[in-house]
N, C-alpha and C. Protein backbone atom coordinates (compact mmCIF):
# COMPACT_ATOMS: atom_id res chain seq x y z
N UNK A 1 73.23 87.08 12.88
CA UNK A 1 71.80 87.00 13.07
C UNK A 1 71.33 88.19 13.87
N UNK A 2 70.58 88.64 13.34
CA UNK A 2 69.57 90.17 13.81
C UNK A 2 69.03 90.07 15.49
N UNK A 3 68.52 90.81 16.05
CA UNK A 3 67.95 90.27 17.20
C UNK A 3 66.57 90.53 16.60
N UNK A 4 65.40 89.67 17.80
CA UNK A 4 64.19 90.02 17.24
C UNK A 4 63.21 91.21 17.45
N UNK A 5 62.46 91.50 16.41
CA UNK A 5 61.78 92.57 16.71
C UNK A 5 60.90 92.50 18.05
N UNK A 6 61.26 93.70 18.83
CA UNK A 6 60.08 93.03 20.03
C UNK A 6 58.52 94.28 20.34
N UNK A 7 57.78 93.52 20.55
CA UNK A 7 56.75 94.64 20.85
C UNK A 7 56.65 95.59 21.05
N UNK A 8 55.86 97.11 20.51
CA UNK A 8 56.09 98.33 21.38
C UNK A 8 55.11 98.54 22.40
N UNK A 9 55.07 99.08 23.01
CA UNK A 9 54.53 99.18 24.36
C UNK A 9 52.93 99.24 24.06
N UNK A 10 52.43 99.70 23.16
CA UNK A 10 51.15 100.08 22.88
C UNK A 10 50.44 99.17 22.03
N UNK A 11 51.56 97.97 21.69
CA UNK A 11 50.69 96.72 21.27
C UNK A 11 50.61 95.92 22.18
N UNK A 12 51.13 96.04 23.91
CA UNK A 12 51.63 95.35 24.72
C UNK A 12 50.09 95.31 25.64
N UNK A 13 49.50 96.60 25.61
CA UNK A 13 48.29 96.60 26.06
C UNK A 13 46.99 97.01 25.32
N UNK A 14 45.61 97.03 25.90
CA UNK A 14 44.84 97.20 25.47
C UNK A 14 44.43 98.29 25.02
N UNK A 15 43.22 98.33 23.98
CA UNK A 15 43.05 99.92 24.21
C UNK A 15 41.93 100.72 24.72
N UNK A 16 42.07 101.97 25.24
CA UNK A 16 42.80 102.92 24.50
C UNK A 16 44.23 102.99 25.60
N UNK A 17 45.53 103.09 24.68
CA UNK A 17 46.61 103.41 25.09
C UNK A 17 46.93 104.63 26.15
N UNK A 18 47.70 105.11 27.51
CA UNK A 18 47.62 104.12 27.94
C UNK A 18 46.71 103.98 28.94
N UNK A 19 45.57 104.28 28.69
CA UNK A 19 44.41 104.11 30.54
C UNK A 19 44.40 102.36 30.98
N UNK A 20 44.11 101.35 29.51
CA UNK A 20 44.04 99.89 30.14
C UNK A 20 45.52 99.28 30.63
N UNK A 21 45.25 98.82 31.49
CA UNK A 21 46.84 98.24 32.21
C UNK A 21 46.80 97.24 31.42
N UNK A 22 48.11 96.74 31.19
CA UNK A 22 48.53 95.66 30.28
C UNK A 22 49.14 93.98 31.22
N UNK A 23 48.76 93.18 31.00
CA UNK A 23 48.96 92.12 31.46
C UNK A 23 50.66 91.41 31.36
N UNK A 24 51.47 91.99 30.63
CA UNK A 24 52.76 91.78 30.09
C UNK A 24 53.02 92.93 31.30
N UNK A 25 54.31 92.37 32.25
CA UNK A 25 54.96 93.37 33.33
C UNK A 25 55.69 94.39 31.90
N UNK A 26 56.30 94.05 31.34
CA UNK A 26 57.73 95.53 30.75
C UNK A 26 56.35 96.33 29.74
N UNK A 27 55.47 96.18 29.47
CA UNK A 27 54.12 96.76 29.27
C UNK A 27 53.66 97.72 29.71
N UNK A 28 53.19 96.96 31.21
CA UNK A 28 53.44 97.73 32.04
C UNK A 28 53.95 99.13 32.85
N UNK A 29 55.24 98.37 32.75
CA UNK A 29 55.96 99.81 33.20
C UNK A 29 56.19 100.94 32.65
N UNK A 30 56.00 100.41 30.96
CA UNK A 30 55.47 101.21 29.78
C UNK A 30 55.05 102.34 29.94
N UNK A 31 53.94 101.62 30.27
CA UNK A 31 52.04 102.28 30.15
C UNK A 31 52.45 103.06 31.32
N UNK A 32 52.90 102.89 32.65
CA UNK A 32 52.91 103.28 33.99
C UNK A 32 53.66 105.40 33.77
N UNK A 33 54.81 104.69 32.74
CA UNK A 33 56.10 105.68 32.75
C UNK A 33 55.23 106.84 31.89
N UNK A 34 54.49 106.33 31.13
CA UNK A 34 53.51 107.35 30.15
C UNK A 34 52.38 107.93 30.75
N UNK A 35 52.17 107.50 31.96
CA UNK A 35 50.78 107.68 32.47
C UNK A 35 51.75 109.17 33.24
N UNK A 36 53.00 108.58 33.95
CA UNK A 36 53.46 109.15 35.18
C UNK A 36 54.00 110.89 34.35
N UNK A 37 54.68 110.75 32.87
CA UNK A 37 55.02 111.44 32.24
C UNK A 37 53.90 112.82 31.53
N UNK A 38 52.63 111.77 31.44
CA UNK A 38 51.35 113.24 30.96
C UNK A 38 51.02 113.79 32.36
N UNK A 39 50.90 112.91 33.54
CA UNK A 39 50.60 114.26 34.38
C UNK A 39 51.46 115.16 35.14
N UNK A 40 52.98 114.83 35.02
CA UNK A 40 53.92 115.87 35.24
C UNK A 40 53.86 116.73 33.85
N UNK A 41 53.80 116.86 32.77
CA UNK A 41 53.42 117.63 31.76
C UNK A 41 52.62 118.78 32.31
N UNK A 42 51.88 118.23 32.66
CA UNK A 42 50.81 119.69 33.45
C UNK A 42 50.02 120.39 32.53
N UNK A 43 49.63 119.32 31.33
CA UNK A 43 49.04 120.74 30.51
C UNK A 43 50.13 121.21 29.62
N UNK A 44 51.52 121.03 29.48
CA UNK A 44 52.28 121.72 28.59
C UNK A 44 52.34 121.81 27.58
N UNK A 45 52.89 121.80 26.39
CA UNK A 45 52.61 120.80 25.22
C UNK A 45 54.23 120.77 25.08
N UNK A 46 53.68 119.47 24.39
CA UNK A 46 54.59 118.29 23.91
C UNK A 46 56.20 119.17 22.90
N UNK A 47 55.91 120.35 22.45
CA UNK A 47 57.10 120.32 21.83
C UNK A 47 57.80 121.63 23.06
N UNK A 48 57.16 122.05 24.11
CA UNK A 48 57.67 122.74 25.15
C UNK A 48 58.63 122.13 26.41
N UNK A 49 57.61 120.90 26.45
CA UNK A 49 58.26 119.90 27.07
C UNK A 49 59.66 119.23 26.62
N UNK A 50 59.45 118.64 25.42
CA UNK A 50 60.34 118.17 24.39
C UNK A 50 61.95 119.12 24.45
N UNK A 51 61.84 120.26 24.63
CA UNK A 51 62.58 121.52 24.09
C UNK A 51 63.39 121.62 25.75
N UNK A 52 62.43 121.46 26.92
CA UNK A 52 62.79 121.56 28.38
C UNK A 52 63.73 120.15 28.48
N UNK A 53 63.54 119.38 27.51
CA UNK A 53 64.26 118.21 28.44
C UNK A 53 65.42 118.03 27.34
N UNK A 54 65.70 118.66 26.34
CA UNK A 54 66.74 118.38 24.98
C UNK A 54 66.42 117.43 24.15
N UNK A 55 64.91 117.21 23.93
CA UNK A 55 64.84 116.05 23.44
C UNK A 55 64.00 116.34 22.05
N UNK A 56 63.73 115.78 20.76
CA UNK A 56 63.25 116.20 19.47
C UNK A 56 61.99 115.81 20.00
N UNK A 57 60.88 116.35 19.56
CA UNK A 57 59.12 116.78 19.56
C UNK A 57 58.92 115.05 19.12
N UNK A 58 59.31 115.06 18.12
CA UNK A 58 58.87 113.35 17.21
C UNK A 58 59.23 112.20 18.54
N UNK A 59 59.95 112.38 18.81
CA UNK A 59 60.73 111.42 19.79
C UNK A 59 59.64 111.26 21.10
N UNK A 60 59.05 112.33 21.50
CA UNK A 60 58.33 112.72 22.70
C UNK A 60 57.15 112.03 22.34
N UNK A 61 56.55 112.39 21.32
CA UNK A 61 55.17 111.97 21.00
C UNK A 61 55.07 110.80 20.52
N UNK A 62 56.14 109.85 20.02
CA UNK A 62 56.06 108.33 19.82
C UNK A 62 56.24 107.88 21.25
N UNK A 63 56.85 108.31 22.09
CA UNK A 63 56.99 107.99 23.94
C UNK A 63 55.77 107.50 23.65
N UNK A 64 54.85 108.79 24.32
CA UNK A 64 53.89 109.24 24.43
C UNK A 64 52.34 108.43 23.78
N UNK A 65 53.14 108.26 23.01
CA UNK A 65 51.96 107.26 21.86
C UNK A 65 52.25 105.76 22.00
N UNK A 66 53.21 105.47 22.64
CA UNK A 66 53.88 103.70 22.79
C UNK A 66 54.46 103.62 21.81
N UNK A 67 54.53 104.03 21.04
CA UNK A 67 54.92 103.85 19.78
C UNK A 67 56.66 103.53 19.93
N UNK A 68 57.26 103.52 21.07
CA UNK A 68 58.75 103.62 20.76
C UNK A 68 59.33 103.28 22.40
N UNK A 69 60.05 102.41 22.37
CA UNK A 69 60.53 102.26 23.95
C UNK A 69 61.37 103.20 24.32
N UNK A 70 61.35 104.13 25.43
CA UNK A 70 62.25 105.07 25.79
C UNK A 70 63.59 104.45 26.40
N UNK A 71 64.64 105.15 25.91
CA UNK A 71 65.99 104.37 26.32
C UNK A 71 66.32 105.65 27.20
N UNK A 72 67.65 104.98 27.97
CA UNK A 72 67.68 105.60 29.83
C UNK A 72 68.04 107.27 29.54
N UNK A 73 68.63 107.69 28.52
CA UNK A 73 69.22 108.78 28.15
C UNK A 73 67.55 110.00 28.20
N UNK A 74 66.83 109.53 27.53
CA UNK A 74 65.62 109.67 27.06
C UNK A 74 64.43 110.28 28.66
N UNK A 75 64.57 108.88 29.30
CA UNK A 75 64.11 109.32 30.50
C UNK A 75 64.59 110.16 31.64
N UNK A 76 66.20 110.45 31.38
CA UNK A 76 67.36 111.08 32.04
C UNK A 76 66.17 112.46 31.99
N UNK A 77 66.66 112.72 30.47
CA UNK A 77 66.04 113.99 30.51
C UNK A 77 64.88 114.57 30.40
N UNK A 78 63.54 113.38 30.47
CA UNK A 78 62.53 113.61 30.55
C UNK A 78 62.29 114.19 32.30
N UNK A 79 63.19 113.23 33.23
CA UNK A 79 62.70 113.49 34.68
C UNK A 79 63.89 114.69 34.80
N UNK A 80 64.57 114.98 34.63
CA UNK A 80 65.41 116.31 34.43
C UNK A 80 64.56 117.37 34.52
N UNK A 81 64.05 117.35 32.76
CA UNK A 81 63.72 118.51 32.48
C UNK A 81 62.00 118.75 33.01
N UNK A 82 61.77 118.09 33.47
CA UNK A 82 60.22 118.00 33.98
C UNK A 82 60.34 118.28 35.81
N UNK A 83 61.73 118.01 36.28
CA UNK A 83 61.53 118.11 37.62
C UNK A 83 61.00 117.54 38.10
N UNK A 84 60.67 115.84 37.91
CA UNK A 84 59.27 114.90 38.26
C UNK A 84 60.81 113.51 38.60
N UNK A 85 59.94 112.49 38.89
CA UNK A 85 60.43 111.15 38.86
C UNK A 85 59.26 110.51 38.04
N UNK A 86 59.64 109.97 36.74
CA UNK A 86 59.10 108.85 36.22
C UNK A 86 58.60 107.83 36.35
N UNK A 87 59.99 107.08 36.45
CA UNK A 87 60.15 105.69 36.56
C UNK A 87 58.76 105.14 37.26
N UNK A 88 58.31 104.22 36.90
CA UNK A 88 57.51 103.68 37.87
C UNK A 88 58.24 102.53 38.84
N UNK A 89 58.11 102.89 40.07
CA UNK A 89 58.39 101.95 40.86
C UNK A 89 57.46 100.79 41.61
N UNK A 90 58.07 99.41 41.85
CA UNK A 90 57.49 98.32 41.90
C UNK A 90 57.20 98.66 43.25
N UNK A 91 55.74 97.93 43.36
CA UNK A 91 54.98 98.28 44.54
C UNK A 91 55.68 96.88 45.25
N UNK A 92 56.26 96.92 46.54
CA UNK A 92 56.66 95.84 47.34
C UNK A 92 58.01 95.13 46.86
N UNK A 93 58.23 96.00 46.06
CA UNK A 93 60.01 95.65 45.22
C UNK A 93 60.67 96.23 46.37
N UNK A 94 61.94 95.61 46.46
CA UNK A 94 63.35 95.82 47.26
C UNK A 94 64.33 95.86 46.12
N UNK A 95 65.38 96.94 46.87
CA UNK A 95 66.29 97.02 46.24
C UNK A 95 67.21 95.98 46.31
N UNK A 96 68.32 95.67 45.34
CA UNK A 96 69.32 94.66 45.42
C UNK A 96 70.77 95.46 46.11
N UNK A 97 71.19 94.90 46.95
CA UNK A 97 72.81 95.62 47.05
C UNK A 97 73.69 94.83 46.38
């Protein structure tokens, strides 16, 4: 048995993709990681960026668009090659040891 298809990030919230915050947390962090990702961009474009972090142009702009959940490899080299931190971190989250 298959697993199920699950939402992409940009049906997860409202639109326009991503300025409305989405009510679903992994949505969320979505929308957050895309928000955090165009303004370390700086203005670049997308297949300069793409090219800085080893990553294919198509791949960047479905990010980019929600269109596609970024897996950890993906964001490795997005905050790599951007020299930024992504991730969005939880406001009042603790770490686990």
């Amino acid at each position: 048995m298959g697993r199920p298809m699950r939402a992409l990030p940009v049906e997860l919230a409202d639109a326009p993709w991503p300025e409305v915050p989405s009510e679903d947390p992994f949505g969320e962090v979505a929308r957050k990681f895309v928000v955090n990702l165009r303004v370390a961009m700086a203005g670049r474009s997308l297949r300069a960026v793409a090219a800085d972090a080893g990553l294919g142009h198509v791949t960047l702009q479905r990010v980019l668009a929600g269109q596609a959940w970024p897996d950890l490899q993906t964001i490795a080299r997005l905050e790599e090659g951007l020299d930024a931190e992504l991730w969005p971190r939880r406001a009042g989250g603790h770490a686990t040891r």
